[in-house]
C-alpha atoms as a PDB file:
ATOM      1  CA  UNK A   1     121.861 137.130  56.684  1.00  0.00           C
ATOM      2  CA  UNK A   2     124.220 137.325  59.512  1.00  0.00           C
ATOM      3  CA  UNK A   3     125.038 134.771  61.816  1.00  0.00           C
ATOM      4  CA  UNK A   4     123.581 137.332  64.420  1.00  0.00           C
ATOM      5  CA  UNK A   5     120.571 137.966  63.273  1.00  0.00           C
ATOM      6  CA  UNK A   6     120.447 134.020  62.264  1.00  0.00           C
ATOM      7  CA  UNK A   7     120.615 133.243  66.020  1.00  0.00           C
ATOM      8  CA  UNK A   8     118.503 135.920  67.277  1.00  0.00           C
ATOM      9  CA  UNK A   9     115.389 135.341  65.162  1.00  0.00           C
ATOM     10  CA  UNK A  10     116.036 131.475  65.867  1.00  0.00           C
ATOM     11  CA  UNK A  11     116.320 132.181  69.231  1.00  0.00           C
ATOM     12  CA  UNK A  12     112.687 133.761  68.821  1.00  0.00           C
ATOM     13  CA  UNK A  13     110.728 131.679  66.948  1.00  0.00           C
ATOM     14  CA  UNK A  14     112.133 128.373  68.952  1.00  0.00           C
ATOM     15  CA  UNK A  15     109.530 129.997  71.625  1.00  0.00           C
ATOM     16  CA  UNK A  16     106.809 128.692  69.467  1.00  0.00           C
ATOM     17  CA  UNK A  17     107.525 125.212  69.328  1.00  0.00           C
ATOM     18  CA  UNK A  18     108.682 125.295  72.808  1.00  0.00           C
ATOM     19  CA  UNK A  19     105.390 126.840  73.820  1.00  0.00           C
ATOM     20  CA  UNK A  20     103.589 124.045  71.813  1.00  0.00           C
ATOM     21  CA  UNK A  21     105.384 121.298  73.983  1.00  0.00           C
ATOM     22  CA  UNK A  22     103.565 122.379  77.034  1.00  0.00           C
ATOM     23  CA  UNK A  23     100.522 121.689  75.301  1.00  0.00           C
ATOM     24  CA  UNK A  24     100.608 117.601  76.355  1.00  0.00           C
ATOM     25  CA  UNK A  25     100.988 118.904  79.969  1.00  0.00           C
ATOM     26  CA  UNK A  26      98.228 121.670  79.577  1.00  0.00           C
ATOM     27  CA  UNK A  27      95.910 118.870  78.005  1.00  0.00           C
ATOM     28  CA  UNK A  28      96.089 115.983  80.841  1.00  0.00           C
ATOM     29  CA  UNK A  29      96.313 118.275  83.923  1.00  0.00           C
ATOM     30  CA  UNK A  30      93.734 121.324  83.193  1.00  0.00           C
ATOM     31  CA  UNK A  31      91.219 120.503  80.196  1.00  0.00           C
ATOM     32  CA  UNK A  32      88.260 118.575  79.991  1.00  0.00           C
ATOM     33  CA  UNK A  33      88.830 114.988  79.191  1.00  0.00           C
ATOM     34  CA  UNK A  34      88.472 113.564  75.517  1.00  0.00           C
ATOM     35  CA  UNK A  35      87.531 116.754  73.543  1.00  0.00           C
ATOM     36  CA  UNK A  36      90.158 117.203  71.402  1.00  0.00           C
ATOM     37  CA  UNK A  37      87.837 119.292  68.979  1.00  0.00           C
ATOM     38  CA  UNK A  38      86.509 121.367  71.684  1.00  0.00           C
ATOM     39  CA  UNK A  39      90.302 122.133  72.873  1.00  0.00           C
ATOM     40  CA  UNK A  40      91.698 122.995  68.883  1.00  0.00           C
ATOM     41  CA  UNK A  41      88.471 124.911  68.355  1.00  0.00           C
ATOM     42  CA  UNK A  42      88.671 127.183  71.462  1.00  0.00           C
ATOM     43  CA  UNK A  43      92.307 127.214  71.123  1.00  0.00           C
ATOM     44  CA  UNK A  44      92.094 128.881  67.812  1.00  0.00           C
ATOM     45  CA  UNK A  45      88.098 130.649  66.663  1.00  0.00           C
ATOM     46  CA  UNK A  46      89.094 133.598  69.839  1.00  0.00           C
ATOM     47  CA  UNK A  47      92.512 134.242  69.090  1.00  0.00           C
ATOM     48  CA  UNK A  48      91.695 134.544  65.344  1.00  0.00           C
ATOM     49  CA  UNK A  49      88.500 136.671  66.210  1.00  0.00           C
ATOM     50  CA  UNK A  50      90.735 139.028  68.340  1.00  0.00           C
ATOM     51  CA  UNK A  51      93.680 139.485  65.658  1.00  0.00           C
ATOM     52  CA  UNK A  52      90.805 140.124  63.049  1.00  0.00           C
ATOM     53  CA  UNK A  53      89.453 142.786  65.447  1.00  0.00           C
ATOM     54  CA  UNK A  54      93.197 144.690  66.416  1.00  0.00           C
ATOM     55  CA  UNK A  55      94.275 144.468  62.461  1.00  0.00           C
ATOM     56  CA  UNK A  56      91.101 145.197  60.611  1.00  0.00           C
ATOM     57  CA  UNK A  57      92.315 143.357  57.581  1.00  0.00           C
ATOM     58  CA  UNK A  58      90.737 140.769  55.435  1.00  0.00           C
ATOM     59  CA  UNK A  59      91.539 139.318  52.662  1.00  0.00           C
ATOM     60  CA  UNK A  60      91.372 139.640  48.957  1.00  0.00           C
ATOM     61  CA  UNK A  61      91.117 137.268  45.565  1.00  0.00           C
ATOM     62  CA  UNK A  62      92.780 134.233  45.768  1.00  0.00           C
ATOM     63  CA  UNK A  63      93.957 134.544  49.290  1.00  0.00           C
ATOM     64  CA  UNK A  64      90.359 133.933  50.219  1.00  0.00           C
ATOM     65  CA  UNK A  65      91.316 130.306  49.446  1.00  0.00           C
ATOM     66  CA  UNK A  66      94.577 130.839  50.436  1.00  0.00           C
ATOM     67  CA  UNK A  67      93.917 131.403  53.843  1.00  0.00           C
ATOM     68  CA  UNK A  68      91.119 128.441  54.234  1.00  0.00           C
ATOM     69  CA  UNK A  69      93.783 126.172  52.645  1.00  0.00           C
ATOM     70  CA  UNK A  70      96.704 127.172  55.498  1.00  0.00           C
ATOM     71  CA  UNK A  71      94.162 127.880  58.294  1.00  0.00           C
ATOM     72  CA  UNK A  72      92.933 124.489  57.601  1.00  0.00           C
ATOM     73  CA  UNK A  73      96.490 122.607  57.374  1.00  0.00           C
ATOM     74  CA  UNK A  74      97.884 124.591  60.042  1.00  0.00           C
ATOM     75  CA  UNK A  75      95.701 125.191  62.513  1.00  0.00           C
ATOM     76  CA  UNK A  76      92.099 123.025  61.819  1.00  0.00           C
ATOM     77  CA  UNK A  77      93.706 119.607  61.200  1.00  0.00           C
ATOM     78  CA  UNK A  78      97.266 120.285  62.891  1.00  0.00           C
ATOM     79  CA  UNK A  79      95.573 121.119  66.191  1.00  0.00           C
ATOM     80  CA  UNK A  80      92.899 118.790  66.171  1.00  0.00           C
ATOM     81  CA  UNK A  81      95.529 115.700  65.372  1.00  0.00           C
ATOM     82  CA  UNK A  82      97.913 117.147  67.966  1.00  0.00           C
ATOM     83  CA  UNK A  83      95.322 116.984  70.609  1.00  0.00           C
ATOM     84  CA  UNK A  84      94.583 113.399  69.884  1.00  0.00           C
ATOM     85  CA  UNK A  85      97.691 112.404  70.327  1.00  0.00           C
ATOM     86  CA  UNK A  86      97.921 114.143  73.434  1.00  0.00           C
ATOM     87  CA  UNK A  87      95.121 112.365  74.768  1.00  0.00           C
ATOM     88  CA  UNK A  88      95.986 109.059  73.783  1.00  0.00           C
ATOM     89  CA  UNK A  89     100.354 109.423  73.974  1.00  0.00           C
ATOM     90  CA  UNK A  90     102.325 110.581  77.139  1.00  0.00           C
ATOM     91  CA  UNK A  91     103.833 114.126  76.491  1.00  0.00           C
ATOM     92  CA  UNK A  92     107.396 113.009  75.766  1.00  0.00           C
ATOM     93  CA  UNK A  93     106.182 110.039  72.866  1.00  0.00           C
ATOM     94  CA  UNK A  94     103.398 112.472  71.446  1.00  0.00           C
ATOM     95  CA  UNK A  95     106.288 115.101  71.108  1.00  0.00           C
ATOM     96  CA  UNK A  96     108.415 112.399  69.191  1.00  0.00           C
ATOM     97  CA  UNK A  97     106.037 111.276  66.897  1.00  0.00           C
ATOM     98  CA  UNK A  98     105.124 114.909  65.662  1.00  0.00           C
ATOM     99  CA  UNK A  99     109.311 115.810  65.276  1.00  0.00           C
ATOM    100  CA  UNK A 100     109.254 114.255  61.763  1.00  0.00           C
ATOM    101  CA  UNK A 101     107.950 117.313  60.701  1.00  0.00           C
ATOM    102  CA  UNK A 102     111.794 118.343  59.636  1.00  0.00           C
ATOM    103  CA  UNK A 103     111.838 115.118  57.075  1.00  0.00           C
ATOM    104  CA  UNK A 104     108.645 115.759  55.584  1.00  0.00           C
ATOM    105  CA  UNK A 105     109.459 119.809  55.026  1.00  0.00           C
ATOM    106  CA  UNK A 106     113.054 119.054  53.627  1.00  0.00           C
ATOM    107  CA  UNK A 107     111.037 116.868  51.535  1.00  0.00           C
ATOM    108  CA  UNK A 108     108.283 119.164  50.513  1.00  0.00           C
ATOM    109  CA  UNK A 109     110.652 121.865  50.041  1.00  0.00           C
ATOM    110  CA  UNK A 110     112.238 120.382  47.454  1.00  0.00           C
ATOM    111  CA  UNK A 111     109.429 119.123  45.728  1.00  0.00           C
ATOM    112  CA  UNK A 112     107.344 122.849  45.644  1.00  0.00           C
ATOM    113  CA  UNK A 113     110.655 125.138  46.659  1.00  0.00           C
ATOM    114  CA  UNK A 114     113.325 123.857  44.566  1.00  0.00           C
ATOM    115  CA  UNK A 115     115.237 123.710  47.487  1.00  0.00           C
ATOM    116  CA  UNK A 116     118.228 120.626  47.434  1.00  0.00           C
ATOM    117  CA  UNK A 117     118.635 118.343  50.147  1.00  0.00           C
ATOM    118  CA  UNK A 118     122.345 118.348  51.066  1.00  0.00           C
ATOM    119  CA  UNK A 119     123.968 115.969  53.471  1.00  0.00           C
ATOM    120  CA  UNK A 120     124.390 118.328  55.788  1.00  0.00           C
ATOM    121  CA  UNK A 121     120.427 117.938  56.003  1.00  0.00           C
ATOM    122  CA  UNK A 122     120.003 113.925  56.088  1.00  0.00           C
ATOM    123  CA  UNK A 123     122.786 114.642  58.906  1.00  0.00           C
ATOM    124  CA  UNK A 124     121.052 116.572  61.161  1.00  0.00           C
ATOM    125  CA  UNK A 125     117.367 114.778  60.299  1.00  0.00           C
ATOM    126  CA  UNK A 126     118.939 111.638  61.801  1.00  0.00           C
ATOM    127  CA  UNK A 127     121.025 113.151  64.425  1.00  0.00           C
ATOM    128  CA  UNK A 128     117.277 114.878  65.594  1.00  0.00           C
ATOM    129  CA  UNK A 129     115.325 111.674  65.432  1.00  0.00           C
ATOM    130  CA  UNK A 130     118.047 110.097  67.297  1.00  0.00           C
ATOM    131  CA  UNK A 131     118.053 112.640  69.975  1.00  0.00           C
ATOM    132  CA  UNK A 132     114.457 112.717  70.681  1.00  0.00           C
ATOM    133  CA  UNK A 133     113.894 109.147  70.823  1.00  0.00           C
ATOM    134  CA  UNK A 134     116.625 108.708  73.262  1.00  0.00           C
ATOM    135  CA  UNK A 135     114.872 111.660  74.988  1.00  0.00           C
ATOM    136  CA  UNK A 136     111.608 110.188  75.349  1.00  0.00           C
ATOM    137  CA  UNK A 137     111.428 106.460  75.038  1.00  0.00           C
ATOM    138  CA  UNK A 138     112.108 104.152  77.704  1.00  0.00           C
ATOM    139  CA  UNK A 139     111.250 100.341  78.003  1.00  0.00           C
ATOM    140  CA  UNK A 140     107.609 101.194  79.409  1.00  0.00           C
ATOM    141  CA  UNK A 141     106.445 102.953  76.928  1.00  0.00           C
ATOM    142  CA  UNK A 142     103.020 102.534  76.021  1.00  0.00           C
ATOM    143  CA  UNK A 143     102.499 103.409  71.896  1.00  0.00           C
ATOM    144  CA  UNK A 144      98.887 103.603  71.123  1.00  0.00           C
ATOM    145  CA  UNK A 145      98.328 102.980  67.403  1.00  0.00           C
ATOM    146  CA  UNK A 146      95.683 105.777  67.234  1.00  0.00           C
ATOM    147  CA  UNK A 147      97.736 108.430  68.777  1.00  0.00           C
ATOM    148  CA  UNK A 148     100.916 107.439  66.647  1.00  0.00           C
ATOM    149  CA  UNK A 149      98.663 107.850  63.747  1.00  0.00           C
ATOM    150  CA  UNK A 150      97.250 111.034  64.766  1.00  0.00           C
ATOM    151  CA  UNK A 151     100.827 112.645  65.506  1.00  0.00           C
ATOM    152  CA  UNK A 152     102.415 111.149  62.483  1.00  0.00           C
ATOM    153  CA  UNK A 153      99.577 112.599  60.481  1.00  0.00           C
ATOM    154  CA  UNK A 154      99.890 116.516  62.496  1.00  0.00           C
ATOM    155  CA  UNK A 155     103.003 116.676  60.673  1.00  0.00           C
ATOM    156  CA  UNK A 156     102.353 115.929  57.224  1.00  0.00           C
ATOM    157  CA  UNK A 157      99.648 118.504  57.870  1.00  0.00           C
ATOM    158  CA  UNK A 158     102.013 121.187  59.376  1.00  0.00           C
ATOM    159  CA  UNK A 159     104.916 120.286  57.157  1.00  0.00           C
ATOM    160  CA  UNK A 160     102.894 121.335  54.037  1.00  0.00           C
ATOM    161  CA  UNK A 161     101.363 124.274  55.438  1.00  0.00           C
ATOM    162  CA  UNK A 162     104.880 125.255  55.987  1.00  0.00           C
ATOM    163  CA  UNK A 163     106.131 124.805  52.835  1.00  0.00           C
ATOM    164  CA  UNK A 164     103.056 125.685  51.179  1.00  0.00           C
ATOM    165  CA  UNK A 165     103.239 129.286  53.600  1.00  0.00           C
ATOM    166  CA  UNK A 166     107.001 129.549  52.240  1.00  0.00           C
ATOM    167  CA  UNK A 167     105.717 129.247  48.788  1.00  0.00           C
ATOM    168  CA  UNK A 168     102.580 131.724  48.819  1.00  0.00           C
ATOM    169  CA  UNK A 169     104.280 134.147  50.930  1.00  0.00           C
ATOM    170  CA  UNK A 170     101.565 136.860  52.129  1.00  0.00           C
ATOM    171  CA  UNK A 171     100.132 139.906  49.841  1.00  0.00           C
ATOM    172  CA  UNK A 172     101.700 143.420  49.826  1.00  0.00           C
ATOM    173  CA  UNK A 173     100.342 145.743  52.818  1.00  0.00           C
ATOM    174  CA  UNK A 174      99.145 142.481  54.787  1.00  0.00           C
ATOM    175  CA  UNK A 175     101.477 142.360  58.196  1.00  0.00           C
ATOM    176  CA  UNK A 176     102.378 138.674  59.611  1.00  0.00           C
ATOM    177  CA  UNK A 177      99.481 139.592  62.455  1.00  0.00           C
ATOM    178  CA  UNK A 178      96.551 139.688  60.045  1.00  0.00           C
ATOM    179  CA  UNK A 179      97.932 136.670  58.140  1.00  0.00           C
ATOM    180  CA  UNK A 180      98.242 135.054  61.529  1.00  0.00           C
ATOM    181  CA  UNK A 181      94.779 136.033  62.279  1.00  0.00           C
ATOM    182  CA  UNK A 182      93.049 134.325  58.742  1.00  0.00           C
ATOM    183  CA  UNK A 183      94.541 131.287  59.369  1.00  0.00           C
ATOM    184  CA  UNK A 184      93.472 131.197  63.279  1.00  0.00           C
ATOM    185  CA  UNK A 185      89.586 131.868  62.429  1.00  0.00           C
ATOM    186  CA  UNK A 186      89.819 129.923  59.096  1.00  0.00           C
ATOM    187  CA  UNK A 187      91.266 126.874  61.362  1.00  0.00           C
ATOM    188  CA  UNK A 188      88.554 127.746  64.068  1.00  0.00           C
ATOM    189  CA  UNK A 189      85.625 128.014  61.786  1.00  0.00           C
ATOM    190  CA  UNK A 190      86.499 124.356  60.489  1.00  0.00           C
ATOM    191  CA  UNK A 191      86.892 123.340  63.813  1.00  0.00           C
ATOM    192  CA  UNK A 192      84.111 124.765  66.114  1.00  0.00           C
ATOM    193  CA  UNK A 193      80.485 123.361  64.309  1.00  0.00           C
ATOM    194  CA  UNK A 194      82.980 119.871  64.621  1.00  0.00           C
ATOM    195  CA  UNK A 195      83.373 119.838  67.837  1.00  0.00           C
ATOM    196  CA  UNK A 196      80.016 120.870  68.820  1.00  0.00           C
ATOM    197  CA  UNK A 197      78.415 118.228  66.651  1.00  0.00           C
ATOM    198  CA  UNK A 198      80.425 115.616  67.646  1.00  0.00           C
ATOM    199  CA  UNK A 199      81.299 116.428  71.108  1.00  0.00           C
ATOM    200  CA  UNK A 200      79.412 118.612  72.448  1.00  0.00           C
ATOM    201  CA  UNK A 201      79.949 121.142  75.432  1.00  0.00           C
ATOM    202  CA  UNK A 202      81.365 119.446  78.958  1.00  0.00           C
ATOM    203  CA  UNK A 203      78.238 118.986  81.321  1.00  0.00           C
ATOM    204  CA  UNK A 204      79.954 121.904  83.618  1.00  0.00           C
ATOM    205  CA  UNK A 205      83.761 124.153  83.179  1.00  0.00           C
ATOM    206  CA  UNK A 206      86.304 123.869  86.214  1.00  0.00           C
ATOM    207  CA  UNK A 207      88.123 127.241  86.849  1.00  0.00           C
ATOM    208  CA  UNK A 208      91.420 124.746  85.956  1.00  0.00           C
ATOM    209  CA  UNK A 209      89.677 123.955  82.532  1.00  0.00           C
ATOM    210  CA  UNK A 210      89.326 127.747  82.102  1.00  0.00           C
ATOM    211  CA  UNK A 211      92.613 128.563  82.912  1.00  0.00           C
ATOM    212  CA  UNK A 212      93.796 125.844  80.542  1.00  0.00           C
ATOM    213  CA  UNK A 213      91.786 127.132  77.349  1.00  0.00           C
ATOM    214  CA  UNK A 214      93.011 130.911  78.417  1.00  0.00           C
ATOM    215  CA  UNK A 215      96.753 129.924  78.380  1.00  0.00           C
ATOM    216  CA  UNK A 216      96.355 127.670  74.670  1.00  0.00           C
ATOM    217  CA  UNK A 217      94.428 130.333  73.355  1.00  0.00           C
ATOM    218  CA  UNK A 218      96.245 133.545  74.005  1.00  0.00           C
ATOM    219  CA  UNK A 219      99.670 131.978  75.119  1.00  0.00           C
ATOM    220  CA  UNK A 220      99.755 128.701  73.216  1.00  0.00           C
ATOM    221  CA  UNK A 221      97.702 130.224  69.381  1.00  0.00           C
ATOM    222  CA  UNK A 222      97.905 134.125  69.212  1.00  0.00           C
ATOM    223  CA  UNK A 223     101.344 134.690  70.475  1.00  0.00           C
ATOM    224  CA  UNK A 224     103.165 131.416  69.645  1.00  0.00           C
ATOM    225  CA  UNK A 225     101.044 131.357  65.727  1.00  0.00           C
ATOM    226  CA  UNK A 226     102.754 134.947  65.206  1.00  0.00           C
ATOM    227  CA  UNK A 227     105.914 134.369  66.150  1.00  0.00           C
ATOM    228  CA  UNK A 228     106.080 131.249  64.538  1.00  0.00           C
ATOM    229  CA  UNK A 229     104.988 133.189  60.866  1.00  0.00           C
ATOM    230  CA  UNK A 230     107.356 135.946  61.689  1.00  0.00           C
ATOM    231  CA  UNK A 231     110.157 133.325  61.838  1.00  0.00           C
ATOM    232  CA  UNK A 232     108.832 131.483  58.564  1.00  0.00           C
ATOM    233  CA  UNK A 233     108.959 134.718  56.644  1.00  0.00           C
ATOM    234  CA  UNK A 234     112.727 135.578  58.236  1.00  0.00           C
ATOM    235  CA  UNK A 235     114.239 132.369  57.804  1.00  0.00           C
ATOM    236  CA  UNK A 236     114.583 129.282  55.349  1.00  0.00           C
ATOM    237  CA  UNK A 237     111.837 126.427  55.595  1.00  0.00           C
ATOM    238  CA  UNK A 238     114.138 123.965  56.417  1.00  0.00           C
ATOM    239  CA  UNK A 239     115.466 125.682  59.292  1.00  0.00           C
ATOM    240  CA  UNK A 240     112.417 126.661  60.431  1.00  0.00           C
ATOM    241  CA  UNK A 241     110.955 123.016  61.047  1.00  0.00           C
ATOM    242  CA  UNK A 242     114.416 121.655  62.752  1.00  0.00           C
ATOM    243  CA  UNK A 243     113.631 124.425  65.632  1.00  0.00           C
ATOM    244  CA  UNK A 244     110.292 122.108  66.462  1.00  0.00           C
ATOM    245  CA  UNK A 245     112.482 120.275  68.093  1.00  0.00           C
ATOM    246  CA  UNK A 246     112.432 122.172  70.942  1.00  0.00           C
ATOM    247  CA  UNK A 247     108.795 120.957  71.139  1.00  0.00           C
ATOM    248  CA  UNK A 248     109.930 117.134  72.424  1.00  0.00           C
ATOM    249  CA  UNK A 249     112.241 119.198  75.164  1.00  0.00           C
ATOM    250  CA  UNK A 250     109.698 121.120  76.485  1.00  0.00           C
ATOM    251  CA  UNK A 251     107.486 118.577  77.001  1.00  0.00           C
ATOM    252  CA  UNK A 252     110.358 116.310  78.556  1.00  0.00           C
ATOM    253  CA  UNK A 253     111.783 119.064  80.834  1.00  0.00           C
ATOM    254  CA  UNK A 254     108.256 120.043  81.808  1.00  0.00           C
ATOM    255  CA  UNK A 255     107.321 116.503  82.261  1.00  0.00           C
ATOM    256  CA  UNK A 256     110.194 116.093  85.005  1.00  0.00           C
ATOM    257  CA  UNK A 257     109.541 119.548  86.831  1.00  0.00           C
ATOM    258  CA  UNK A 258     106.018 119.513  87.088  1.00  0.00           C
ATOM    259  CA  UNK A 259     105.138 115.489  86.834  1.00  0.00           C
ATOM    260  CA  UNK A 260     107.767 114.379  88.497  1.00  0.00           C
ATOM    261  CA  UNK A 261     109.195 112.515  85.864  1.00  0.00           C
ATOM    262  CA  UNK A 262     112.468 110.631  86.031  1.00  0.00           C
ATOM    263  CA  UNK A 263     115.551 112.263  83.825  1.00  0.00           C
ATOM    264  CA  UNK A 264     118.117 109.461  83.051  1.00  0.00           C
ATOM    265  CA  UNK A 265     121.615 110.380  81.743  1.00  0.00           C
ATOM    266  CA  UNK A 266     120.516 108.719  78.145  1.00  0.00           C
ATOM    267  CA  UNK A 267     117.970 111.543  77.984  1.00  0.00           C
ATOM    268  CA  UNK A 268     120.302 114.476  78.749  1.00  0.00           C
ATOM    269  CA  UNK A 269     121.912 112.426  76.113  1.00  0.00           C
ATOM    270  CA  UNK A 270     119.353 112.460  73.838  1.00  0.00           C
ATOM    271  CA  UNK A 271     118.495 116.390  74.275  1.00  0.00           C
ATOM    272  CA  UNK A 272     121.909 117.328  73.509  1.00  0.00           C
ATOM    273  CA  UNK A 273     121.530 115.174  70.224  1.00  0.00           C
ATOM    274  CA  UNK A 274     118.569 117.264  69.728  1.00  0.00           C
ATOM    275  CA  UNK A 275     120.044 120.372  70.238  1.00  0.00           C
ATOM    276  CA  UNK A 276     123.227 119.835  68.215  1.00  0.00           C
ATOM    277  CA  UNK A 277     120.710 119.078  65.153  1.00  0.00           C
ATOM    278  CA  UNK A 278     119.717 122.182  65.393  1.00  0.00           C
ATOM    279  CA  UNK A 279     123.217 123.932  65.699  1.00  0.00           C
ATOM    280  CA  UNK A 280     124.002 121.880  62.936  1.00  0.00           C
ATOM    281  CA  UNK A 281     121.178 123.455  60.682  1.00  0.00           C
ATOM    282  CA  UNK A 282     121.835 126.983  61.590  1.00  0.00           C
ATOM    283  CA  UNK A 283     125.666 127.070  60.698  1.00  0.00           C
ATOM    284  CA  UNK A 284     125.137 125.300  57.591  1.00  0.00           C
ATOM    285  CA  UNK A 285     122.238 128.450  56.576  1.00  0.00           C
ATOM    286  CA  UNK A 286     124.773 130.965  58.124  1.00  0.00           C
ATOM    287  CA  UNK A 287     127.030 129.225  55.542  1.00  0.00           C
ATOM    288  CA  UNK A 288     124.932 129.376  52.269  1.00  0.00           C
ATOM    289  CA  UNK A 289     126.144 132.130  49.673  1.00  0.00           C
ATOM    290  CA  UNK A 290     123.296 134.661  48.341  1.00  0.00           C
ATOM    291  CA  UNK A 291     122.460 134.145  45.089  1.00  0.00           C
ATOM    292  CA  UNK A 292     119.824 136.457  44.008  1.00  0.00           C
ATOM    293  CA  UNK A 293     115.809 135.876  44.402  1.00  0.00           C
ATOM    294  CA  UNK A 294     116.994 132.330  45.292  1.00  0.00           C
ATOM    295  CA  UNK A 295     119.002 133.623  48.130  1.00  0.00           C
ATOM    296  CA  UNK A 296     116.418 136.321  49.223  1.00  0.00           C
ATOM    297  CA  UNK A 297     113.772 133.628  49.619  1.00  0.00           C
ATOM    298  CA  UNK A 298     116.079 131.301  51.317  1.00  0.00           C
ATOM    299  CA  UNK A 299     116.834 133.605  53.727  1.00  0.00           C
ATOM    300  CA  UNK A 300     113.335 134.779  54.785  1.00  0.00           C
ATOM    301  CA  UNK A 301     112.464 137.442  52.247  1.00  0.00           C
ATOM    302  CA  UNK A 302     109.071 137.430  50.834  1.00  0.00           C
ATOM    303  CA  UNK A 303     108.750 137.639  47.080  1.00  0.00           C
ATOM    304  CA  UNK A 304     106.918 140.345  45.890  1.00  0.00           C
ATOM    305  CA  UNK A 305     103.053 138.943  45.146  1.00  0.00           C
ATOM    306  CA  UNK A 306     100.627 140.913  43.310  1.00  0.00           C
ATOM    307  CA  UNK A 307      97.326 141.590  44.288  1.00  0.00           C
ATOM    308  CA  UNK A 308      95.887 138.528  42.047  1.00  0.00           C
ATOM    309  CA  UNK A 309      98.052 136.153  43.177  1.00  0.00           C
ATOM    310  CA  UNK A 310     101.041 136.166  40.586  1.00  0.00           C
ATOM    311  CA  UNK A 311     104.563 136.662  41.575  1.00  0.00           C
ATOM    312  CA  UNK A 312     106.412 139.974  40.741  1.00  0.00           C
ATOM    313  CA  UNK A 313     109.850 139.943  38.822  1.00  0.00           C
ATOM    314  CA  UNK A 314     110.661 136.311  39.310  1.00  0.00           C
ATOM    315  CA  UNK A 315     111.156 133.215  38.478  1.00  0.00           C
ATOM    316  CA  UNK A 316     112.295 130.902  41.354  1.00  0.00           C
ATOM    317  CA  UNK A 317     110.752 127.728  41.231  1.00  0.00           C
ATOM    318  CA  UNK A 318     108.804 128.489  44.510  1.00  0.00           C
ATOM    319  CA  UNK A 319     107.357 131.075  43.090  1.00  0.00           C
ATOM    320  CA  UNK A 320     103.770 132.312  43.963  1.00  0.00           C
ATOM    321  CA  UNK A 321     100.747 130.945  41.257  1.00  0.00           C
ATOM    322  CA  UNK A 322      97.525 131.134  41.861  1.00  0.00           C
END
């Protein structure tokens, strides 16, 4: 891959995570208070529905489970946890709790990938936590246990439906919309009897709350979800989870343009830390020599999957069993 197209689809799929940070502002300022499973399930079920409805696809064998397996670790439990700690974290500390997503994919990819953690890696993990805690903690902040919990446990979730999307890779014929759309209604479907069991529906809807659910849903789940696959596919799994970074800087740049919010020199600081982790990730991929189906997969291209669920011509160690 060139160092081009490197930057350009990074460039691109950093939208998604930076459309994600605005989702601690979106929560306290325009949605109902203390439905978390009301907010994940109408963020996802109608986005799903409507990508089900433009691509006609379903899908087939194994990736029936396939799909209720990513939909749920993606989208069901990520979403859910995310919006708990947005309730119970300010923006900047719920964005920092979720950013070890990177450690637990470099992890994860190595365990089900194959992939090696080089320096270079542990480097730019460090240099990332750094940045974003110098970003978003100050002496006043408040760290309730819950919402740490809840964040911490959003990015195991997400981390292994990245990997575990890396690894499965989707069926020949299926386009990254239709995939998209399983994993949005699988997620929804888990999520929506939930919250209406446990929650139930707000006594009355504010035109804010409306406009809130309309900007997660369309803005914040169908366009962010498929540009966030379409970078998956493109680009390594590693390098995909250090551009969630750009989650913590939304919600910190948001947080003093909108709130109000003071921004100290140890924060500009602390995003430029950020930022350089991410450099730092895509000149050492730009770097990497192709080598074969290794190469191919590291670099975004989807290995051939049969219809049952078995991997075509290869024998990388992520390879695709059912």
């Amino acid at each position: 891959m060139s160092r081009g197209r490197l930057a350009l689809d990074s460039l691109v799929t950093a939208l998604a995570p930076a459309v994600w940070g605005s989702t601690y502002l979106v929560t306290t300022e325009l949605l109902p208070p203390d439905r978390p499973l009301l907010a994940s399930a109408v963020r996802a079920l109608p986005a799903g529905l409507v990508l089900l409805a433009v691509t006609r696809t379903l899908p087939s064998g194994a990736w029936w489970w396939r799909a209720a397996v990513l939909g749920t670790l993606n989208i069901g439990v990520f979403l859910h946890l995310l919006f708990v700690t947005a309730y119970l974290l300010p923006g900047g500390v719920a964005a920092l709790v979720t950013s070890v997503q990177p450690l637990l994919v470099l992890v994860l990819a190595a365990l089900l990938l194959g992939d090696r953690i080089r320096p270079v890696h542990v480097v730019a993990t460090l240099l990332g936590a750094t940045g974003v805690a110098l970003l978003v903690l100050g002496p006043e902040t408040a760290l309730n246990p819950v919402g740490v919990l809840a964040g911490l446990a959003a990015a195991a979730s997400m981390a292994t439906g990245v990997v575990l999307t890396k690894r499965w890779g989707r069926p020949p014929g299926v386009g990254v919309l239709a995939m998209t759309g399983w994993q949005l209604a699988a997620g929804g479907l888990l999520l929506a009897p939930a919250a209406l069991l446990v929650e139930g529906l707000p006594d009355r809807v504010t035109a804010p709350n409306v406009l809130g659910f309309a900007y997660l849903s369309v803005v914040g789940a169908l366009l962010a979800y498929a540009i966030w696959f379409r970078g998956l596919e493109r680009l390594p799994a590693v390098t995909v989870s250090f551009l969630s970074l750009a989650s913590p800087l939304t919600a910190t740049v948001l947080g003093f343009l909108v709130l109000g919010e003071e921004l100290t020199p140890v924060q500009a600081a602390g995003a430029l830390a950020a930022v350089a982790a991410v450099v730092l990730i895509q000149l050492a991929t730009a770097r990497r020599p192709p080598s074969g189906t290794s190469a191919q997969r590291d670099q975004g291209e989807p290995e051939p999957v049969a219809p049952g669920g078995q991997a075509v011509g290869g024998e990388h160690p992520g390879a695709a069993r059912g």
